[in-house]
N, C-alpha and C. Protein backbone atom coordinates (compact mmCIF):
# COMPACT_ATOMS: atom_id res chain seq x y z
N UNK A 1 -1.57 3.34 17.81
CA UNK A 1 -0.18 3.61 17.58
C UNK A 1 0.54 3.91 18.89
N UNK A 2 -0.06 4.38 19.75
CA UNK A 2 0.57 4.96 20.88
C UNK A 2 0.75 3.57 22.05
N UNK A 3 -0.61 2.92 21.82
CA UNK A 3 -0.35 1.84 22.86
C UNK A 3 1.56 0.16 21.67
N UNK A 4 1.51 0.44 20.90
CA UNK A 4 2.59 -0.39 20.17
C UNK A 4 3.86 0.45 19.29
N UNK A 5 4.29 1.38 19.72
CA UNK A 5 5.10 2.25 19.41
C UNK A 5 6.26 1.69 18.35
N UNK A 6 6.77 0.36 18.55
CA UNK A 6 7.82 0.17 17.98
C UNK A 6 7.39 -1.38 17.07
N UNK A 7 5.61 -1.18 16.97
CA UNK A 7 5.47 -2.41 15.54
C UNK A 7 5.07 -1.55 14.52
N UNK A 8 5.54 -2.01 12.89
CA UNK A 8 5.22 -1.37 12.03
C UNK A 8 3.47 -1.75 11.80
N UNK A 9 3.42 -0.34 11.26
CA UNK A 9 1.64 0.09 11.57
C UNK A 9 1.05 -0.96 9.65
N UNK A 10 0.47 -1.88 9.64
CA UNK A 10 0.10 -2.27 8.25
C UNK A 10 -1.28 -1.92 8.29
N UNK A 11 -1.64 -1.61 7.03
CA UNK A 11 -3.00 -1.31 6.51
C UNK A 11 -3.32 -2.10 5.25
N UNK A 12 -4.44 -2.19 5.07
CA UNK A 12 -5.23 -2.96 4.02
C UNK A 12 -5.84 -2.74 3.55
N UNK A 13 -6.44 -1.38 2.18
CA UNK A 13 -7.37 -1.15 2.11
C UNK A 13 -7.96 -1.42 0.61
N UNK A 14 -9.34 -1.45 0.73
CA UNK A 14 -9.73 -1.72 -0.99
C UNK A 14 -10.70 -1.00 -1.04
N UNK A 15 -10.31 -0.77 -2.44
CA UNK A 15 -11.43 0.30 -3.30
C UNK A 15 -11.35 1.39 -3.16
N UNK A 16 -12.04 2.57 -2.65
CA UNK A 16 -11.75 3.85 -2.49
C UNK A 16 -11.18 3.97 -0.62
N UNK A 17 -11.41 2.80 0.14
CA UNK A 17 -10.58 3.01 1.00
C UNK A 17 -9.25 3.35 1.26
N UNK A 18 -8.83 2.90 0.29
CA UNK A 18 -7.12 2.91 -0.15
C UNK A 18 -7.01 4.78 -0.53
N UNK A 19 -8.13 5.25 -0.86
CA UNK A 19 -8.04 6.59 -1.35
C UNK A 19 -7.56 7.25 0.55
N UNK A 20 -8.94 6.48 1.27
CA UNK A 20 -8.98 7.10 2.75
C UNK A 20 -7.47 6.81 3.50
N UNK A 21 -6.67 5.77 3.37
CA UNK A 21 -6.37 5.35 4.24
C UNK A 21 -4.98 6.20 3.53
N UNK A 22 -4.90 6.81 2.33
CA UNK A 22 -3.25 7.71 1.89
C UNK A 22 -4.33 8.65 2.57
N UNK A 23 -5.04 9.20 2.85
CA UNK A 23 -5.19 10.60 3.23
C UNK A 23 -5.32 10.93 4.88
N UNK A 24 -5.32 9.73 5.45
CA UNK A 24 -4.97 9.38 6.98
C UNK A 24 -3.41 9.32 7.12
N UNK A 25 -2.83 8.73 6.17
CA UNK A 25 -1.13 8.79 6.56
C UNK A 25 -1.01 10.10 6.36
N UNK A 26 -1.31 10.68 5.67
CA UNK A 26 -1.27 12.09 5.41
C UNK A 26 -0.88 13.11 6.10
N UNK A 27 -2.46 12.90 7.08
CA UNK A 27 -2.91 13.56 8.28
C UNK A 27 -1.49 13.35 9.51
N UNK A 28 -1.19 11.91 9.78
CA UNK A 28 -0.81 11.59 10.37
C UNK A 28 0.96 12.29 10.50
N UNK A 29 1.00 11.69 8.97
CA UNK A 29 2.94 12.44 8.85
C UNK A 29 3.01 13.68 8.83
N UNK A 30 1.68 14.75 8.83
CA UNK A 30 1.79 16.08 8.92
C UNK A 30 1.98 16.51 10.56
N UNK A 31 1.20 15.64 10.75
CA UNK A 31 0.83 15.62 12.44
C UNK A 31 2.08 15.44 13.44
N UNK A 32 2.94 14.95 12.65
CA UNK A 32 4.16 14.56 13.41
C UNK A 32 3.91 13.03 14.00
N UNK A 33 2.90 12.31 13.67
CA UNK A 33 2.67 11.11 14.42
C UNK A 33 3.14 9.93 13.63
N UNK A 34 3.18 10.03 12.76
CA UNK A 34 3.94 8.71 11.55
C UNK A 34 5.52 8.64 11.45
N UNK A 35 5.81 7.97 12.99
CA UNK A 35 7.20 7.45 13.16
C UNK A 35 8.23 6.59 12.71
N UNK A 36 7.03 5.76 12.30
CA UNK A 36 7.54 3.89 11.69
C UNK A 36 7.17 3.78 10.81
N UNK A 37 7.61 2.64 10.20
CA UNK A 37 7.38 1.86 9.40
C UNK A 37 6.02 1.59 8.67
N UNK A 38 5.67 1.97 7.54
CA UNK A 38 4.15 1.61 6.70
C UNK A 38 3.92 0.17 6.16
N UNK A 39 3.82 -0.52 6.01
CA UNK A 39 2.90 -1.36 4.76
C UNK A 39 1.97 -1.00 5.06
N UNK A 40 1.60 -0.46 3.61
CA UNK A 40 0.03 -0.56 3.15
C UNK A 40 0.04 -1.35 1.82
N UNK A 41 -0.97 -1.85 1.84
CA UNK A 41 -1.58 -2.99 0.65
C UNK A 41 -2.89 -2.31 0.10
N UNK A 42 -2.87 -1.87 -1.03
CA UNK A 42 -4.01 -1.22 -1.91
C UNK A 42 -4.80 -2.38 -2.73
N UNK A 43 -5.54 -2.40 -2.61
CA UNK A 43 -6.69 -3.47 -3.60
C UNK A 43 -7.25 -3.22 -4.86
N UNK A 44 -7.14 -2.81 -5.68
CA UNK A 44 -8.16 -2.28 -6.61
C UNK A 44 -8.43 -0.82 -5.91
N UNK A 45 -7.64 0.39 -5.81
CA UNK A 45 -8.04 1.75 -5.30
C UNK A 45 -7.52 2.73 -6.10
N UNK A 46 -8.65 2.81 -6.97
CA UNK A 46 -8.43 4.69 -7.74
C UNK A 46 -7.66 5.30 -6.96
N UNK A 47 -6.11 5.45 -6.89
CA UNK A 47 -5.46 6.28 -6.38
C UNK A 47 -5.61 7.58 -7.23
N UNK A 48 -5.23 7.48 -8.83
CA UNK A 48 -4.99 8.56 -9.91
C UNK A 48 -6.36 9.46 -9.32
N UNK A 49 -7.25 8.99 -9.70
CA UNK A 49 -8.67 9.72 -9.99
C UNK A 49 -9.42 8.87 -10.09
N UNK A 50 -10.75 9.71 -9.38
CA UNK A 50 -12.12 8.76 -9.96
C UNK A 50 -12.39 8.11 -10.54
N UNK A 51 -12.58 9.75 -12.09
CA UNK A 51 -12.80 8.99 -13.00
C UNK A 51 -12.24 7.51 -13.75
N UNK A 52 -11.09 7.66 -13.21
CA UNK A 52 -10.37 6.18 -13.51
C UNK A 52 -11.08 4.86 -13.31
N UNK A 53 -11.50 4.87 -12.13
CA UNK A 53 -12.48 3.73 -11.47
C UNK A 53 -13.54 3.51 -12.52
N UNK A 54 -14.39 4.38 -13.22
CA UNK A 54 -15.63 3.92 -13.67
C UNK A 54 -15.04 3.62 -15.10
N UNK A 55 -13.65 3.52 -15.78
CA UNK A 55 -13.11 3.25 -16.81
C UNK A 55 -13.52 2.54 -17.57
N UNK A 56 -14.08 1.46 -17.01
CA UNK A 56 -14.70 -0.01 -17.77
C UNK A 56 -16.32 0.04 -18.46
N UNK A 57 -16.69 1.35 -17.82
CA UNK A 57 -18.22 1.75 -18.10
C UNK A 57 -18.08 2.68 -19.57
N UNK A 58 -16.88 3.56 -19.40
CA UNK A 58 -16.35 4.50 -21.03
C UNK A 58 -16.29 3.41 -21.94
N UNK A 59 -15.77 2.49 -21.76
CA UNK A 59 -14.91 0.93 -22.99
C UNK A 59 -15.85 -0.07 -22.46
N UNK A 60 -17.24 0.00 -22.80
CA UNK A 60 -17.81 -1.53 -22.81
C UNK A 60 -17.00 -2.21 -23.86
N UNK A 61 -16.92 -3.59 -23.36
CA UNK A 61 -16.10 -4.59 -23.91
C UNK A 61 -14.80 -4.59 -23.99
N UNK A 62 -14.33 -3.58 -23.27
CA UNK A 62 -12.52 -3.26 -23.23
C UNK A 62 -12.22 -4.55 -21.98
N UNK A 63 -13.01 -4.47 -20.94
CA UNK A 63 -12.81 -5.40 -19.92
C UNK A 63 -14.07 -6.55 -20.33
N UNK A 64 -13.41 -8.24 -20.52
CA UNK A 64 -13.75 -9.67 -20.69
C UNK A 64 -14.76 -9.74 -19.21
């Protein structure tokens, strides 16, 4: 971030990365360091909760 100051910062994350990568902006906008511009792109990432993720294992046959 420090060496490109004025490109917006994009992220990409999937699966529970997407969990890591809100808790790095986090860090970051607390930090005073999150100046610009975000895209982030989430993939399939239990944001709600965990348990959400293993959903399809509670409802066999809910998901084809």
């Amino acid at each position: 971030m420090d060496h490109n100051p004025d490109r917006r910062l994009r992220i990409s994350a999937h699966s529970v990365g997407g969990r890591v990568a809100l808790v790095a902006l986090a860090i970051l906008q607390r930090a005073g360091r999150l100046t610009r511009d975000v895209e982030l792109n989430l993939m399939a990432s239990p944001i709600a909760a965990m348990k959400s993720a293993i959903f399809s294992r509670l409802a066999p046959g809910f998901i084809p």
